[in-house]
C-alpha atoms as a PDB file:
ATOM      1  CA  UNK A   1      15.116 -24.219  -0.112  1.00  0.00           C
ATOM      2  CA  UNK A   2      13.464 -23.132  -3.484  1.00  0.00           C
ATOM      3  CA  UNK A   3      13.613 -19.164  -4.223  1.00  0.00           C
ATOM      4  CA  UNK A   4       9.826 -18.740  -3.728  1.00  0.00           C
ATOM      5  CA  UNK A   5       9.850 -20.447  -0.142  1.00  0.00           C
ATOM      6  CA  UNK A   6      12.529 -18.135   0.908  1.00  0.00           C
ATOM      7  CA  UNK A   7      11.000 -15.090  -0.605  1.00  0.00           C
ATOM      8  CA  UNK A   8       7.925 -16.696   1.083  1.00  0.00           C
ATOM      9  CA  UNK A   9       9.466 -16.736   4.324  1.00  0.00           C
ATOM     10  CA  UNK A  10      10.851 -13.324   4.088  1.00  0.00           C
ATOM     11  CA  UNK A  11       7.402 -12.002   3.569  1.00  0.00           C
ATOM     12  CA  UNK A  12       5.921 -14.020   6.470  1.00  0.00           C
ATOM     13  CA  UNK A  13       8.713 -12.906   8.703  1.00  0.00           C
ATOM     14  CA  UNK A  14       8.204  -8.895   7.333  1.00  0.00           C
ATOM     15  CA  UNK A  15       4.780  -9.137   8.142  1.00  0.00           C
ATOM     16  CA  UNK A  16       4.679 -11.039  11.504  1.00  0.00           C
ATOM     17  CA  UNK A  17       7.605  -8.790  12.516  1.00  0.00           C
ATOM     18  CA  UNK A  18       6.860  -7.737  16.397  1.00  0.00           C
ATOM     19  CA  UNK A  19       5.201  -4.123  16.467  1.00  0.00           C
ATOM     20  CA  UNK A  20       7.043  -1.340  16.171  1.00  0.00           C
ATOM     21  CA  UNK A  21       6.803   1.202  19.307  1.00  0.00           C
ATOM     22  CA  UNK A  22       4.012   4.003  18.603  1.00  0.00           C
ATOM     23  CA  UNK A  23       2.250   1.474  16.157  1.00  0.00           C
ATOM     24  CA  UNK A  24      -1.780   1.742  16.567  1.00  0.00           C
ATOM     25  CA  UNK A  25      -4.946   0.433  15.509  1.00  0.00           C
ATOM     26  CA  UNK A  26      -5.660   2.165  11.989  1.00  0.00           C
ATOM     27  CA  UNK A  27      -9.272   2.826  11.484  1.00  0.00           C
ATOM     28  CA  UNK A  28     -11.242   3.769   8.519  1.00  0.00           C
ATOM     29  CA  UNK A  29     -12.071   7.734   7.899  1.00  0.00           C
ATOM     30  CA  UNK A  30     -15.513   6.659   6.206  1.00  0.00           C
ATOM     31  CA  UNK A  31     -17.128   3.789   3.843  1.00  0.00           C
ATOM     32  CA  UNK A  32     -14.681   3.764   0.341  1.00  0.00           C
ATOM     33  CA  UNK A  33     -16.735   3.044  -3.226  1.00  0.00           C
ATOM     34  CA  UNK A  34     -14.690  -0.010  -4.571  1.00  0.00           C
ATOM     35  CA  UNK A  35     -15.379   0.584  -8.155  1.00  0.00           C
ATOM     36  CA  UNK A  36     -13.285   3.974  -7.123  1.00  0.00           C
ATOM     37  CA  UNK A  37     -10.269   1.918  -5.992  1.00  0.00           C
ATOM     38  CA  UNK A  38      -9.986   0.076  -9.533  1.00  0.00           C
ATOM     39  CA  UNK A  39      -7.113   0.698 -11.489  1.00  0.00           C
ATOM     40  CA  UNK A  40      -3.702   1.801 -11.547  1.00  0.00           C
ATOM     41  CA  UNK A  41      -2.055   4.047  -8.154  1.00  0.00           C
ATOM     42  CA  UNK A  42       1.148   5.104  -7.830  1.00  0.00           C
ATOM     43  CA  UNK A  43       3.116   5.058  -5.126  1.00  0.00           C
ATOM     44  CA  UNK A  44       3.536   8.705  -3.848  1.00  0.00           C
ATOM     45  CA  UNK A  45       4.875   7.980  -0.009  1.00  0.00           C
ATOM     46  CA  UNK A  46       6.002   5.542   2.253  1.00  0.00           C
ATOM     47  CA  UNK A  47       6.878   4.593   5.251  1.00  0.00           C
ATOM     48  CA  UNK A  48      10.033   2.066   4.799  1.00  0.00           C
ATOM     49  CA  UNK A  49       9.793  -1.644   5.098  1.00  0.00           C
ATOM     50  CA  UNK A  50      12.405  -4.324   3.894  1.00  0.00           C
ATOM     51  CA  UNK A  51      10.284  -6.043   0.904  1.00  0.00           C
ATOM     52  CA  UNK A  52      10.634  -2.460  -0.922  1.00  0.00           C
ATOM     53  CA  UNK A  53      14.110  -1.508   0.212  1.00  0.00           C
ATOM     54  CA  UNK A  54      15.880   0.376  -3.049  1.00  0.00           C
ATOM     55  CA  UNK A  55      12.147   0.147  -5.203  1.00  0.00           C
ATOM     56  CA  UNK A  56      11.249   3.051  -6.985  1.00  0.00           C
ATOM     57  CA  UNK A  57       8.808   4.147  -9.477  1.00  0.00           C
ATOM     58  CA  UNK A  58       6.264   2.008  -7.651  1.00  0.00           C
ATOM     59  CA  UNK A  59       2.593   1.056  -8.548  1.00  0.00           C
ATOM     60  CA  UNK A  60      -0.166  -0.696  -7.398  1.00  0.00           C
ATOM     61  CA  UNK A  61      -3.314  -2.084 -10.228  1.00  0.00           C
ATOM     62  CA  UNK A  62      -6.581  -2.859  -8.576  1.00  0.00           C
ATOM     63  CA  UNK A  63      -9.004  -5.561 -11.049  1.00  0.00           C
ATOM     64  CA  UNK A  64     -12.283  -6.631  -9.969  1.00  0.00           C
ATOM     65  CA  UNK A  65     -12.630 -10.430  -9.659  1.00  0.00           C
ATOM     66  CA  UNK A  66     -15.621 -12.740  -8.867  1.00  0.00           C
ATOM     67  CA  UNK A  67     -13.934 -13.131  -5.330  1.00  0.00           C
ATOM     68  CA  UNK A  68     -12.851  -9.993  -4.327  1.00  0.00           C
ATOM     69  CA  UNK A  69      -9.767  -8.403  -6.159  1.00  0.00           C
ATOM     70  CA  UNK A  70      -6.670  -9.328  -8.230  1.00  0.00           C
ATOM     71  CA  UNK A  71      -3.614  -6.638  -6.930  1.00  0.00           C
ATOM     72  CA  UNK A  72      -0.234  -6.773  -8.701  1.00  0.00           C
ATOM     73  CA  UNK A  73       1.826  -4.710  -6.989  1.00  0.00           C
ATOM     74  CA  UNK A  74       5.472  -3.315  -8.718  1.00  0.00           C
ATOM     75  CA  UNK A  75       8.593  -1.228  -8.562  1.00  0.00           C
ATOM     76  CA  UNK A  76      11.816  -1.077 -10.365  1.00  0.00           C
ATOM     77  CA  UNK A  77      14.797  -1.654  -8.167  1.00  0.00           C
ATOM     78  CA  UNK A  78      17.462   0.382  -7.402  1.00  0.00           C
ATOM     79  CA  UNK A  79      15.993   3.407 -10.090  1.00  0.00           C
ATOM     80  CA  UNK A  80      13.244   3.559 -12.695  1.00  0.00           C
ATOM     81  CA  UNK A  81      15.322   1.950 -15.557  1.00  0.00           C
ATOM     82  CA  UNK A  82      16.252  -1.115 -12.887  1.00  0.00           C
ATOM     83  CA  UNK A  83      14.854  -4.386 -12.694  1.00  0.00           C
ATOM     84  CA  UNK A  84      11.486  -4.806 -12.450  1.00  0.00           C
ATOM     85  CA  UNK A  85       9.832  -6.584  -9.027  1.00  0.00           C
ATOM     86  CA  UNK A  86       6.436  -7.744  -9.003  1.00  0.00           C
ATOM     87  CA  UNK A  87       4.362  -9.504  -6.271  1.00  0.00           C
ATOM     88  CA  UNK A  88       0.876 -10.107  -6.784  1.00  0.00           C
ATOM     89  CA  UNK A  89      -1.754 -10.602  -4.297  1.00  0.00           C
ATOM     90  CA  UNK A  90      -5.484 -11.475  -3.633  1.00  0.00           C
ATOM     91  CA  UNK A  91      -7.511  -9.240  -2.054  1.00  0.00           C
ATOM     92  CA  UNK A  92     -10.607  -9.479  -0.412  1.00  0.00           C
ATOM     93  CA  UNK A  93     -12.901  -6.868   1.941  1.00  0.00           C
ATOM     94  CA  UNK A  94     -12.848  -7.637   5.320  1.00  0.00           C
ATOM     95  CA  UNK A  95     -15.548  -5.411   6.707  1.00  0.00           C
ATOM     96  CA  UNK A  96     -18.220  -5.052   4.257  1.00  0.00           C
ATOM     97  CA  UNK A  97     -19.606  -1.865   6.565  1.00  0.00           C
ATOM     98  CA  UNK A  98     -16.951   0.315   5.355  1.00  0.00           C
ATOM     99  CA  UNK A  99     -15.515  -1.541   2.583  1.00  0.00           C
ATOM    100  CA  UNK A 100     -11.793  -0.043   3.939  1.00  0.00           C
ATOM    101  CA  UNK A 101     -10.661  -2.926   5.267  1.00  0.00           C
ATOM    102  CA  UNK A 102      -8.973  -5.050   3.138  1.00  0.00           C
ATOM    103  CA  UNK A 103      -7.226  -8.654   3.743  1.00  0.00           C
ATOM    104  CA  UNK A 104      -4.203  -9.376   1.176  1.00  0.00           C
ATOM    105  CA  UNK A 105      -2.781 -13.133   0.450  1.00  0.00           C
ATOM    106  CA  UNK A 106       0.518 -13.438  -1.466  1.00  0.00           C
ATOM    107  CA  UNK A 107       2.534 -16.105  -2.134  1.00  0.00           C
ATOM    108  CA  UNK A 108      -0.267 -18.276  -3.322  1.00  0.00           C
ATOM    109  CA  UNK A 109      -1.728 -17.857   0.252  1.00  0.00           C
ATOM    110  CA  UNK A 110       1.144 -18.623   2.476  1.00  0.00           C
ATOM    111  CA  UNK A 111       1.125 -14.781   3.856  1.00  0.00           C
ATOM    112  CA  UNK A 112      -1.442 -12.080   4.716  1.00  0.00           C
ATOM    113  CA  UNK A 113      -1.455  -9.186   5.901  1.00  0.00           C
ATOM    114  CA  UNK A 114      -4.421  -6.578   6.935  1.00  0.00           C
ATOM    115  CA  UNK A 115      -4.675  -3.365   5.746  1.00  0.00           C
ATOM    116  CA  UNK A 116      -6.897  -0.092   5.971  1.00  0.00           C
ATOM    117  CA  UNK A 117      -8.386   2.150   3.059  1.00  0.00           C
ATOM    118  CA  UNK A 118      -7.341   5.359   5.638  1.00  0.00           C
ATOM    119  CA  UNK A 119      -8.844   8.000   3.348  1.00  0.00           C
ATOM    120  CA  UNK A 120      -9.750   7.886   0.104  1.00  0.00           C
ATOM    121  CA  UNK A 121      -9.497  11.416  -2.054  1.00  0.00           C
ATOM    122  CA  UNK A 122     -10.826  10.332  -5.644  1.00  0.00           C
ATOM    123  CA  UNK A 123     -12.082  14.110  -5.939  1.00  0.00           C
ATOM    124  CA  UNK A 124      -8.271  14.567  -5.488  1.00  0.00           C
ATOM    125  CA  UNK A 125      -7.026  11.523  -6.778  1.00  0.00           C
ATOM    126  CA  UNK A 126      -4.833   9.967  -3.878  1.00  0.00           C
ATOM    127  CA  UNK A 127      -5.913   7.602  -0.902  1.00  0.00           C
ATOM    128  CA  UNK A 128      -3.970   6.556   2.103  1.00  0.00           C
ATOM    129  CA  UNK A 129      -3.513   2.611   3.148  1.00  0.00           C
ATOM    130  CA  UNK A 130      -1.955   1.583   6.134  1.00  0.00           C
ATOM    131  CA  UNK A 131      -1.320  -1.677   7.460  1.00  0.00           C
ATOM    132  CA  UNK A 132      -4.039  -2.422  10.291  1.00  0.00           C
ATOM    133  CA  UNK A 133      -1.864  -1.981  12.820  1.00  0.00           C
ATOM    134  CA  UNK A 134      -0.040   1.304  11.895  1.00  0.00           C
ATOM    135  CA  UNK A 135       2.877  -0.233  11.039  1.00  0.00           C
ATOM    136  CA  UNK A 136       3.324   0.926   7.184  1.00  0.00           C
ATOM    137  CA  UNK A 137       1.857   3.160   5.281  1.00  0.00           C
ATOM    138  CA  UNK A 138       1.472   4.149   1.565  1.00  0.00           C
ATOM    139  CA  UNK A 139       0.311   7.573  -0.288  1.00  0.00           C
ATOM    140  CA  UNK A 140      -1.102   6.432  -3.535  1.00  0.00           C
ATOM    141  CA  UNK A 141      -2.127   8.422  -6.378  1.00  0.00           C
ATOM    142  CA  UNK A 142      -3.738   8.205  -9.854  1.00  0.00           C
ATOM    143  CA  UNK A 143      -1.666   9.662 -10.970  1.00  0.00           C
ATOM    144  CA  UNK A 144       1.904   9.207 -11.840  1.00  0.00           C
ATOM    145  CA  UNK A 145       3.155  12.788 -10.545  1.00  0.00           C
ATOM    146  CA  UNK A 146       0.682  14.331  -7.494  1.00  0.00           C
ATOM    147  CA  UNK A 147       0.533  18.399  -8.207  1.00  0.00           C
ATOM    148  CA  UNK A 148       2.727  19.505  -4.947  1.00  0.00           C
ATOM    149  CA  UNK A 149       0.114  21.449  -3.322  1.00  0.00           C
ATOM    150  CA  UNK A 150      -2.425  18.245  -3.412  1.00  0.00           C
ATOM    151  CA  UNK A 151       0.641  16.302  -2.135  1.00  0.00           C
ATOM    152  CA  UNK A 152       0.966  18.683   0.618  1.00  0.00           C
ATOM    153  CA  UNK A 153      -2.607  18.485   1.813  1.00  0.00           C
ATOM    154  CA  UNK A 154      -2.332  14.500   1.547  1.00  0.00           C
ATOM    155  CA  UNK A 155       0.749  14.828   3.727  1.00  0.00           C
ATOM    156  CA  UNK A 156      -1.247  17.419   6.374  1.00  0.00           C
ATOM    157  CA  UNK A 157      -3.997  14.621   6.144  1.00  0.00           C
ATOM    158  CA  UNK A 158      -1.686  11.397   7.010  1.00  0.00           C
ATOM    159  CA  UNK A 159      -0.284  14.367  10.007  1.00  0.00           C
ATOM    160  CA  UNK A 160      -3.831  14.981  11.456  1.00  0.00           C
ATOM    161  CA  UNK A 161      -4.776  11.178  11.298  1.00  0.00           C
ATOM    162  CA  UNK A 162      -2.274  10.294  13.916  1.00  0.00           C
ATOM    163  CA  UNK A 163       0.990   9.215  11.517  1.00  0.00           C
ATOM    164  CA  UNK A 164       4.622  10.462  11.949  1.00  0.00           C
ATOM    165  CA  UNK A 165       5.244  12.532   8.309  1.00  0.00           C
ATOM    166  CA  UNK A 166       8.775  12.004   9.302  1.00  0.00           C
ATOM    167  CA  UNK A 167       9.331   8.665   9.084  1.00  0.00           C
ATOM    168  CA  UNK A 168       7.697   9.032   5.086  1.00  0.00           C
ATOM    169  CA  UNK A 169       9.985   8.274   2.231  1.00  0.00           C
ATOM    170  CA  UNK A 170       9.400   9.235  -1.095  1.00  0.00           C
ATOM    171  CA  UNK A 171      10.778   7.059  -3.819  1.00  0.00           C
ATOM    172  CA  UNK A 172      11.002   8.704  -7.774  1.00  0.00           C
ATOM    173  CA  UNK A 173       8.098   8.265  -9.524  1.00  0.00           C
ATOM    174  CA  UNK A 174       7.137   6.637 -12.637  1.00  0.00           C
ATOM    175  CA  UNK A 175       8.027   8.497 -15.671  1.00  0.00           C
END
């Protein structure tokens, strides 16, 4: 088996992985502006999941394409001078109504996953995207560093929508 089929299977088996308990149906907050979501976000929070086990210093870029969006995703394992991981994905809105749901393809197709715009902040600079069922979640910013008192009404946010805070890991940032 070639390195990208097993890293391909990996992938399909972390995101067909049976439910965890207390997972849920995540549902938008309100209708997102996609040219807001463009750019670079850093990773703030998470909640764990194998693909980024030991990744720090963790970013997502957002580009516009004719089909939806190009989203290179990255992280330097095991501390921000380690190796640098990078998985790239096409995304593409699944509900045009609020523009916060969001299918994903990587691997040149062979997985997806569904996810949900949460919140979006870009008064504040952060937004919250969960995996449609509940299972993951992410804290992004636009920022490398989030000030700690925005970081702490992000965190009171992800609380009130329904998410354990205490299952939330935060990796270093970028430097």
């Amino acid at each position: 088996m070639t390195l990208r089929l097993a890293i391909a299977a990996f992938a399909a088996a972390l995101t067909f992985a049976p439910v965890a308990a207390g997972a849920m149906t995540v549902e938008p907050t309100g209708r997102i502006e996609l040219s807001k979501m463009m750019g670079r976000w850093y990773e703030v929070a998470r909640v764990p999941n194998q693909l980024q086990n030991g990744c720090t210093a963790g970013a997502s870029d957002w580009t516009a394409q004719a089909s939806g969006f190009a989203v290179v995703q990255t992280c330097k394992k095991e501390g921000p001078s380690g190796q640098l991981k990078v998985w790239k994905a096409k995304a593409t809105v699944a509900d045009p109504r609020t523009n916060a749901k969001i299918k994903m393809s990587f691997f040149g197709g062979v997985v997806s996953q569904d996810y949900v715009v949460v919140e979006h902040r870009p008064e504040q600079g952060w937004l919250v995207l969960a995996t449609a069922n509940g299972k993951y979640l992410w804290l992004m910013s636009q920022r490398p560093v989030l000030p700690a008192a925005v970081k702490s009404q992000a965190i009171s946010r992800i609380r009130q929508l329904g998410f354990d805070v205490g299952r939330l890991e935060f990796p270093l940032p970028r430097s």
